[in-house]
N, C-alpha and C. Protein backbone atom coordinates (compact mmCIF):
# COMPACT_ATOMS: atom_id res chain seq x y z
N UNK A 1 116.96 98.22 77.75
CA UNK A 1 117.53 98.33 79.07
C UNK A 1 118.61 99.41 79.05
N UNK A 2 118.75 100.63 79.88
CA UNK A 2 119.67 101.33 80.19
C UNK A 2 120.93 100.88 80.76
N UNK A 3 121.95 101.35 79.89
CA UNK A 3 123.32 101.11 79.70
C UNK A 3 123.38 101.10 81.38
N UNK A 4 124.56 100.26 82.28
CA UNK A 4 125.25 100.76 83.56
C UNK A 4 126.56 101.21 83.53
N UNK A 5 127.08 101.69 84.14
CA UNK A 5 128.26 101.94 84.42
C UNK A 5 129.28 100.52 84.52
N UNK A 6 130.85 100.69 84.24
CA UNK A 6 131.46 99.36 84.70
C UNK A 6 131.37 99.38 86.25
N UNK A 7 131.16 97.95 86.57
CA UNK A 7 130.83 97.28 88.18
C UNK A 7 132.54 96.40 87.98
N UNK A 8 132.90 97.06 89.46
CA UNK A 8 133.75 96.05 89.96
C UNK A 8 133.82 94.29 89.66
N UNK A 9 132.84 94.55 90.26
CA UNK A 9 132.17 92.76 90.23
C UNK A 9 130.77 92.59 89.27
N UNK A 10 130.96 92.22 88.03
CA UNK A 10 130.28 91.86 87.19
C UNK A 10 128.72 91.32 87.90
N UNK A 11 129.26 90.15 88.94
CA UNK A 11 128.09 89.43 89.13
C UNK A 11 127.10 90.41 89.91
N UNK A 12 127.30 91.47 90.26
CA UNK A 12 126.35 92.52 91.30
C UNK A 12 125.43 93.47 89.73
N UNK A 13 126.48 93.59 88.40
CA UNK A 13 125.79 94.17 87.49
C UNK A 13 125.11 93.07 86.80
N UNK A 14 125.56 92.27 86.92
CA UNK A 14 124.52 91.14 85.93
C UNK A 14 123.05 91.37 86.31
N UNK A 15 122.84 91.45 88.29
CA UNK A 15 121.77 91.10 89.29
C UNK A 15 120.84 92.75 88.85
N UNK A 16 121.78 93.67 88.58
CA UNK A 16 120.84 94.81 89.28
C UNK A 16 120.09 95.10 87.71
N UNK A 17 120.80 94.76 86.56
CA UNK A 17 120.37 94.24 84.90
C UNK A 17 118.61 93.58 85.35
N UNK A 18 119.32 92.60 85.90
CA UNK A 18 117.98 91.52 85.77
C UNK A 18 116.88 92.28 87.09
N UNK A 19 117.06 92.72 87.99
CA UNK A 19 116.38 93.72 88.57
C UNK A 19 115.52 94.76 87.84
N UNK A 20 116.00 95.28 87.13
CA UNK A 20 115.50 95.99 86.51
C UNK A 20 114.82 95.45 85.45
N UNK A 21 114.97 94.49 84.80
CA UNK A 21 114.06 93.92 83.69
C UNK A 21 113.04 93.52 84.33
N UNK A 22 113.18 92.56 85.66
CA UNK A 22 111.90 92.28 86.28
C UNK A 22 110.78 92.76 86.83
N UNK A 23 111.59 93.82 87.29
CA UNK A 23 110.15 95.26 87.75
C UNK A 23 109.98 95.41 86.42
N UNK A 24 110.33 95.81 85.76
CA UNK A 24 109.39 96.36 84.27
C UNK A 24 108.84 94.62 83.81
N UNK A 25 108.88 94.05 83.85
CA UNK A 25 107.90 93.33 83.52
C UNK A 25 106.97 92.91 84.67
N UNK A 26 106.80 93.15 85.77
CA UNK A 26 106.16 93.12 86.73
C UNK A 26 105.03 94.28 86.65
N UNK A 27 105.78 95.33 86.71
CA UNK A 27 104.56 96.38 86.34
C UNK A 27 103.20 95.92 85.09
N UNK A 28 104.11 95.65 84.10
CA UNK A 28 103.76 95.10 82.62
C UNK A 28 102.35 93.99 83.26
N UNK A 29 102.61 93.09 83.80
CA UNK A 29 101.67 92.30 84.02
C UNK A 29 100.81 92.63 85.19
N UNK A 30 101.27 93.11 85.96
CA UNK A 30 100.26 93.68 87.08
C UNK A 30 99.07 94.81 86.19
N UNK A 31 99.36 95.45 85.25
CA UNK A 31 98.33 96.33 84.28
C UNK A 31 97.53 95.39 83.72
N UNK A 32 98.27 94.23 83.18
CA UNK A 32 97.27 93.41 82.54
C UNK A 32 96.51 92.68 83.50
N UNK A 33 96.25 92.31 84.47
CA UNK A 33 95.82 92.09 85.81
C UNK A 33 94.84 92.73 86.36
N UNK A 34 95.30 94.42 86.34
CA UNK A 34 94.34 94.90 87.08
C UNK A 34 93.47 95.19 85.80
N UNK A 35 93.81 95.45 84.13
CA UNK A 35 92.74 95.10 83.57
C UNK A 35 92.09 94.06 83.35
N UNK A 36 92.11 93.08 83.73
CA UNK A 36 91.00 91.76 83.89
C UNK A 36 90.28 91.22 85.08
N UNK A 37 91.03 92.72 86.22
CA UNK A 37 90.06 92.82 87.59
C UNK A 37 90.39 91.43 87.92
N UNK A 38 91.25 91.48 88.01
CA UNK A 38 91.75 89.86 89.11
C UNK A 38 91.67 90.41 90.63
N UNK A 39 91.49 89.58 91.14
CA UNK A 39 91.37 89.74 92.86
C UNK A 39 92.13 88.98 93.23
N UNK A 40 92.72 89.53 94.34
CA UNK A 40 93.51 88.95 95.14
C UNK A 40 93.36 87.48 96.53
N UNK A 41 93.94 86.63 96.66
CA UNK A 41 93.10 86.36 97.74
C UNK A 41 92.98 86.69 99.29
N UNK A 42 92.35 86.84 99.86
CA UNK A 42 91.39 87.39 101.07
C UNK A 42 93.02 86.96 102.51
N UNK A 43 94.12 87.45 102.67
CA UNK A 43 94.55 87.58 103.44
C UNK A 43 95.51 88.20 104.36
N UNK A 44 95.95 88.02 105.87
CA UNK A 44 95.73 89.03 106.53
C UNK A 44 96.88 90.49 106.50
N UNK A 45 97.92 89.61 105.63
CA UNK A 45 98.95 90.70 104.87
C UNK A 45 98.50 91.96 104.64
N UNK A 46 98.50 92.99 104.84
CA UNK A 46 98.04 93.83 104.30
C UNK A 46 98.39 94.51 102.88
N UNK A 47 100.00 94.25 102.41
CA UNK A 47 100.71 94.11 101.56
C UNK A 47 100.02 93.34 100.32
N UNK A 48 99.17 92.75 100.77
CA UNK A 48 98.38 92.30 99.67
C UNK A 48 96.96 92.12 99.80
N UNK A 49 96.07 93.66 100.21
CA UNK A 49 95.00 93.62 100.24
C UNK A 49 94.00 93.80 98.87
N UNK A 50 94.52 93.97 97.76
CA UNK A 50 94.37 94.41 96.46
C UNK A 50 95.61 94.95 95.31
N UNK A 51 95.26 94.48 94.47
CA UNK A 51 96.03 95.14 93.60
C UNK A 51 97.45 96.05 94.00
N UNK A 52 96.39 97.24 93.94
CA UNK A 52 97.28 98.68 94.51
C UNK A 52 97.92 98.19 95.40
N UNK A 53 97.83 98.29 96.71
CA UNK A 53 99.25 97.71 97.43
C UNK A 53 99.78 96.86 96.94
N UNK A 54 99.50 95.82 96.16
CA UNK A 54 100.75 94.69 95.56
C UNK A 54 101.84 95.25 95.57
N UNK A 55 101.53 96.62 94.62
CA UNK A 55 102.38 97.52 93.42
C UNK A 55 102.95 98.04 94.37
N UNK A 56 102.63 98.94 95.33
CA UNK A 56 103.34 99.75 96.31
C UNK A 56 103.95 98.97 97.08
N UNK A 57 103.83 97.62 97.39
CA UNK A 57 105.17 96.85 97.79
C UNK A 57 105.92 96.17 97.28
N UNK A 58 105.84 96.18 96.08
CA UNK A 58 106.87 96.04 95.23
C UNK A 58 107.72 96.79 94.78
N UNK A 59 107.38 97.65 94.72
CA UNK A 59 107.82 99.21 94.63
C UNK A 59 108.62 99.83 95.81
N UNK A 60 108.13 99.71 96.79
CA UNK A 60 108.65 99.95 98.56
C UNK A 60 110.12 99.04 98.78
N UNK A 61 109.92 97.69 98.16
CA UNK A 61 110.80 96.68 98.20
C UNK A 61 111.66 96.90 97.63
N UNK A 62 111.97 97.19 96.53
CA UNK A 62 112.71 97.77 95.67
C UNK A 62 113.43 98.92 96.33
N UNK A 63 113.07 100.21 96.34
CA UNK A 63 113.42 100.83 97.35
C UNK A 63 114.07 100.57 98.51
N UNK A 64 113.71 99.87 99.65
CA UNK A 64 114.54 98.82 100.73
C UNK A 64 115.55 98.25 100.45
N UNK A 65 115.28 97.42 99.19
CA UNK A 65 116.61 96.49 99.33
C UNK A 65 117.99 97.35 99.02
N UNK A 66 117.66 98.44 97.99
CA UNK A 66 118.81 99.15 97.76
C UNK A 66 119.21 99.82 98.87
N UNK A 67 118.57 100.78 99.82
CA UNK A 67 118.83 101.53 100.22
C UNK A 67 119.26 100.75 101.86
N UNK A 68 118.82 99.39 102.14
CA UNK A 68 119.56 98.51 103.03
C UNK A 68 121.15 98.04 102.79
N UNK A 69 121.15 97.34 101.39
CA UNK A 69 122.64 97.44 100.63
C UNK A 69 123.26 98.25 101.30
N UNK A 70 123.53 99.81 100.63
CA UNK A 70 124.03 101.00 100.94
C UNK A 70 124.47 101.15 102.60
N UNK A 71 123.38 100.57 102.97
CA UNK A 71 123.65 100.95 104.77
C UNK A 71 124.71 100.05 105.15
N UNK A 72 124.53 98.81 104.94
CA UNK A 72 125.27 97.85 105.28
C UNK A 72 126.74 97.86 104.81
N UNK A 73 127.01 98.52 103.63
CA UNK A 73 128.14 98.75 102.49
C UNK A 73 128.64 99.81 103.38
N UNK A 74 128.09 100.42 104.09
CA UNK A 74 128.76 102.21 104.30
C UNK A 74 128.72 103.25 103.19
N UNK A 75 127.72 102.95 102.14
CA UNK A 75 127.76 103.52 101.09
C UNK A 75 126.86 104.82 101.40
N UNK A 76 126.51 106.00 100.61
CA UNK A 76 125.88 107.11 100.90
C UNK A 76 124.57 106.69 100.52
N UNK A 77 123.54 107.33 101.07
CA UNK A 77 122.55 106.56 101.07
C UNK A 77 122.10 107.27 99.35
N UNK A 78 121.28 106.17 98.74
CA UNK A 78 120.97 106.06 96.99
C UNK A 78 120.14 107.43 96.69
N UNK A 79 119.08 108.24 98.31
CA UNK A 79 118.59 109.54 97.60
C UNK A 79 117.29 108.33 96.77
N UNK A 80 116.61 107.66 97.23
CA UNK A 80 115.26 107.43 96.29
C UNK A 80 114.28 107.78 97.24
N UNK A 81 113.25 108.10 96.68
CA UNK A 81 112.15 108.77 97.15
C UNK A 81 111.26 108.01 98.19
N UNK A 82 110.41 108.04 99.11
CA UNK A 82 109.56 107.95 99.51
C UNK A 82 108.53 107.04 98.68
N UNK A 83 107.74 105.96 98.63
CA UNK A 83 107.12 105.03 97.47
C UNK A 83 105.79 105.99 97.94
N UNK A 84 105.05 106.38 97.02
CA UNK A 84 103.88 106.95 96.47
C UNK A 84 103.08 106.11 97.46
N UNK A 85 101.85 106.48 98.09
CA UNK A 85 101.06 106.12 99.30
C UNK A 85 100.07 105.13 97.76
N UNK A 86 99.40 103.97 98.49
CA UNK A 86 98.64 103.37 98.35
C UNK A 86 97.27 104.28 96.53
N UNK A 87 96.81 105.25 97.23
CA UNK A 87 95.99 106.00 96.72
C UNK A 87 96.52 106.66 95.46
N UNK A 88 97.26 106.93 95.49
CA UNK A 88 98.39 107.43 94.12
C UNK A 88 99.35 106.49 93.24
N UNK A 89 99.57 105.23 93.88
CA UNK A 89 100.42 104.32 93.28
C UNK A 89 100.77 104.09 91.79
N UNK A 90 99.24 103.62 91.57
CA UNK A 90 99.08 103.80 90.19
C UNK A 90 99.36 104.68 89.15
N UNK A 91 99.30 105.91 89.29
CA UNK A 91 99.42 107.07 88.34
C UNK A 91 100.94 107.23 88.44
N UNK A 92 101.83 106.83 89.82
CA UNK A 92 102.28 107.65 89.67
C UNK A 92 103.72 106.17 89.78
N UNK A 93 103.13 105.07 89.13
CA UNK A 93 104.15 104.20 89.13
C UNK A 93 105.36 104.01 88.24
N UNK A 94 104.72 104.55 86.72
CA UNK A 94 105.43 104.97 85.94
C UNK A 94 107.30 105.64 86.56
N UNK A 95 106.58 107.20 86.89
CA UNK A 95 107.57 107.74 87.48
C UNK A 95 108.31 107.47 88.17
N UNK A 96 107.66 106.49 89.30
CA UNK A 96 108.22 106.63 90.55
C UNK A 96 109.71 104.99 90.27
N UNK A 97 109.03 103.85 88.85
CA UNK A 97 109.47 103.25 88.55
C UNK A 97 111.14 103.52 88.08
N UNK A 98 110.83 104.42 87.48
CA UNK A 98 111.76 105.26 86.55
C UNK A 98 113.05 105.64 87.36
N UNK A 99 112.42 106.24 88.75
CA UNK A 99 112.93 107.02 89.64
C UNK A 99 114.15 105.77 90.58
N UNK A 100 113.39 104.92 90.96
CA UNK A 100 114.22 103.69 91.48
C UNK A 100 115.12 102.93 90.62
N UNK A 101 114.35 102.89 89.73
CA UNK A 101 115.97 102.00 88.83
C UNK A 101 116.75 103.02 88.47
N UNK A 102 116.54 104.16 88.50
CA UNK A 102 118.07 105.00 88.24
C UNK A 102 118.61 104.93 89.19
N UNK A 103 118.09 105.28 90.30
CA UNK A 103 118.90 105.30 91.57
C UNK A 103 119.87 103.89 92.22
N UNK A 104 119.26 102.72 91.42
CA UNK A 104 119.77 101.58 91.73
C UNK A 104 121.16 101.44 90.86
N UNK A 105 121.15 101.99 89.41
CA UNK A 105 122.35 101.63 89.32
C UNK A 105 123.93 101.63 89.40
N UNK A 106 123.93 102.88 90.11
CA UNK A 106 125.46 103.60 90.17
C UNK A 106 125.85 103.00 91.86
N UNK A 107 125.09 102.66 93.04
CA UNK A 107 125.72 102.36 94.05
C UNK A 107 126.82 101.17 94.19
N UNK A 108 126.47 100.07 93.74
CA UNK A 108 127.14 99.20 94.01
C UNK A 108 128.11 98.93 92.74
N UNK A 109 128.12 99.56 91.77
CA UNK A 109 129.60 99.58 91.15
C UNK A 109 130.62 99.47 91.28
N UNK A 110 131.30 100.40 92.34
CA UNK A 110 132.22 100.24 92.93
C UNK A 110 132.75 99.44 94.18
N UNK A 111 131.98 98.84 94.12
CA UNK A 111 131.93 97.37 95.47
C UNK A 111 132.89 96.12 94.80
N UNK A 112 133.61 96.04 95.40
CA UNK A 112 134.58 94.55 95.21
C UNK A 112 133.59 93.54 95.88
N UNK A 113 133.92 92.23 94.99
CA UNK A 113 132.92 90.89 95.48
C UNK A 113 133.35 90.70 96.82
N UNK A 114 134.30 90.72 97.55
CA UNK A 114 134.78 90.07 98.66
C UNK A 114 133.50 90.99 99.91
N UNK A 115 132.89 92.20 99.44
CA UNK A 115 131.88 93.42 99.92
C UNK A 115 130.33 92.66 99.85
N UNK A 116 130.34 91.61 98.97
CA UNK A 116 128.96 91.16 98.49
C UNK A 116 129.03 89.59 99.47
N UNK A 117 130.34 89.37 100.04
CA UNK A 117 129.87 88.11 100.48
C UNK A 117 129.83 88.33 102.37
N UNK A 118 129.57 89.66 102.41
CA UNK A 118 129.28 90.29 103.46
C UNK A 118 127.77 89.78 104.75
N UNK A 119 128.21 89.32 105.74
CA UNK A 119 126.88 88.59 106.20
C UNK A 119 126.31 89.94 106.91
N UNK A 120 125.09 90.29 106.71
CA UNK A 120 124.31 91.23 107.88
C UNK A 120 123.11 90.73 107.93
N UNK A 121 122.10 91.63 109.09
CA UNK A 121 121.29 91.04 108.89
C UNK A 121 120.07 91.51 109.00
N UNK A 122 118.76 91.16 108.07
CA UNK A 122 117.68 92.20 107.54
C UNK A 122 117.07 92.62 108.19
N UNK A 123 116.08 93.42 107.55
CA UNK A 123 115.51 94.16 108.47
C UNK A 123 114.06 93.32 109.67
N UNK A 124 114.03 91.99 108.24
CA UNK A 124 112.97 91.02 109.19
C UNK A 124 113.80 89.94 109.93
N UNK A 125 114.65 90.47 109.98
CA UNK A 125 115.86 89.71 111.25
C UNK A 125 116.60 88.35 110.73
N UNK A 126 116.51 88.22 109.21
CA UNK A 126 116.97 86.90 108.85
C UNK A 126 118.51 87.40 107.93
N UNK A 127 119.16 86.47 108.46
CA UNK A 127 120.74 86.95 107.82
C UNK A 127 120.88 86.81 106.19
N UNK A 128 121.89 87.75 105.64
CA UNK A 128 122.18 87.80 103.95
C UNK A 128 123.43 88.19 103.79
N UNK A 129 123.53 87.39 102.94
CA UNK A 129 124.88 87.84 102.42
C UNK A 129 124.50 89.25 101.48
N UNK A 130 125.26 90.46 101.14
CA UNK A 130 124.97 91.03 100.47
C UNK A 130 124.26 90.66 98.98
N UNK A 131 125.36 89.88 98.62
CA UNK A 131 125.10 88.89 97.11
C UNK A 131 123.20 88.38 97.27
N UNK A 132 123.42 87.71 97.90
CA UNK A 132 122.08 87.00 98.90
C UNK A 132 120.73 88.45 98.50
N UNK A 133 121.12 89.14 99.56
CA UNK A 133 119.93 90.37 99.29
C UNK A 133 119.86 91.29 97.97
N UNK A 134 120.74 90.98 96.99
CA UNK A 134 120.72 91.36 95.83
C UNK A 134 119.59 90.22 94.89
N UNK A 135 119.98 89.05 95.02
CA UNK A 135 119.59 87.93 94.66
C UNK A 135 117.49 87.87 95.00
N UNK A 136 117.86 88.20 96.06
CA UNK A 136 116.20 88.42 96.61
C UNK A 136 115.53 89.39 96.04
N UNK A 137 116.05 90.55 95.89
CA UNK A 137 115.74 91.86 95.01
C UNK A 137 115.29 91.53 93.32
N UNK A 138 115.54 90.61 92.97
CA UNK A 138 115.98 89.99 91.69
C UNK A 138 114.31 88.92 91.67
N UNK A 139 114.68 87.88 92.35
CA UNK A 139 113.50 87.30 92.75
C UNK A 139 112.23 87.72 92.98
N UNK A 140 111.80 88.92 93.80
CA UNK A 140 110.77 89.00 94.43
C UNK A 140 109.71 89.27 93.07
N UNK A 141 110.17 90.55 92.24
CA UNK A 141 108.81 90.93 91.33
C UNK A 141 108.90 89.57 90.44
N UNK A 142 109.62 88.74 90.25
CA UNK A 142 109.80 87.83 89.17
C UNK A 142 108.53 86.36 90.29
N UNK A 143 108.45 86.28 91.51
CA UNK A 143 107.94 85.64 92.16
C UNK A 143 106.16 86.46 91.86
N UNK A 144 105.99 87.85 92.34
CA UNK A 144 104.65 88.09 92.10
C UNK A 144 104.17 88.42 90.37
N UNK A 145 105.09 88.37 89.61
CA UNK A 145 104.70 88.29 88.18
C UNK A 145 103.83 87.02 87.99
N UNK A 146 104.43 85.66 88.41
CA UNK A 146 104.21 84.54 88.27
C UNK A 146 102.72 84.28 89.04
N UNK A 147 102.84 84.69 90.26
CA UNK A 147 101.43 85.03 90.84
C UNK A 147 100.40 85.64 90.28
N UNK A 148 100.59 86.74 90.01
CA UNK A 148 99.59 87.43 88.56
C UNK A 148 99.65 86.78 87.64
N UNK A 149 99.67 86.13 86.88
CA UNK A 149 100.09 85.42 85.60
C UNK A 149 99.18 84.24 85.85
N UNK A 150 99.42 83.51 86.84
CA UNK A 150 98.79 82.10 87.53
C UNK A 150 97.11 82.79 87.82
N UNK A 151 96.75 83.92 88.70
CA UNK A 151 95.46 83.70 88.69
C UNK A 151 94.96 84.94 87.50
N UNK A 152 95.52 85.75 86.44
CA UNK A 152 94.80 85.70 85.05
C UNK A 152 94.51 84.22 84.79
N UNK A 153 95.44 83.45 84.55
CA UNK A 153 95.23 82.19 83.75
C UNK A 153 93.83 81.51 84.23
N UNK A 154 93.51 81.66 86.07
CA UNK A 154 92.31 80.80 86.42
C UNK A 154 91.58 81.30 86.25
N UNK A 155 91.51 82.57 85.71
CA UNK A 155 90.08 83.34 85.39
C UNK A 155 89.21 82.77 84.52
């Protein structure tokens, strides 16, 4: 795991630590996944019409949550890229992986906790505390790891 910078508030570097371990092991198992041609099941999400989009919204998500943070913080926006379209995801997840967790770790360093217990509210209209939408960021690939993991196993 790449060193961070000192964080004001420990508990925002503990989160964006474990962020980052979880996409890399998310990726990690989504490869082993799409090598055992697991399928997804059949619904109307589009976010999860196969594989490939899994990845690109997990990836997209990642992206969002930081760059929502930032907005809400008044912070400058993090500068991460555009998530690789559907058709390219794959090749270019590596990179684009690479590309987001750098960008994730220098924003919220300098944030005092009293900044994290900040209520706004998302973009799917449900309220967070900053802490909160860090916490979710943290959760989500660690939620579809477990999903991949569960239907390798029923194979």
């Amino acid at each position: 795991m790449t060193e961070l910078p000192e964080y004001k508030y420990r508990g925002a570097r503990a989160l964006v630590q474990l962020h980052e371990q979880h996409l890399r092991e998310f990726l990690k198992t989504w490869r082993e996944a799409k090598a055992a041609g697991v399928q997804l099941a059949k619904v109307e999400d589009p976010d999860y019409r196969n594989l490939d989009h899994l990845l690109r919204h997990l990836l997209r998500a990642a992206r969002g949550y930081m760059t929502w943070m930032c907005e809400k913080l008044d912070l400058t926006e993090p500068g991460i890229e555009k998530t690789p379209e559907v058709d390219t995801i794959e090749f270019e997840a590596d990179r684009y992986l690479e590309h987001v967790l750098d960008k994730w770790r220098a924003p919220l360093a300098d944030i005092n906790i009293e900044d994290f217990e900040q209520l706004h509210t998302s973009r799917w209209g449900m309220d967070y505390l900053i802490e909160s939408m860090l916490e979710h960021a943290v959760v989500h690939p660690m939620r579809h790891t477990f999903q991949l993991r569960d239907l390798m196993a029923a194979k």
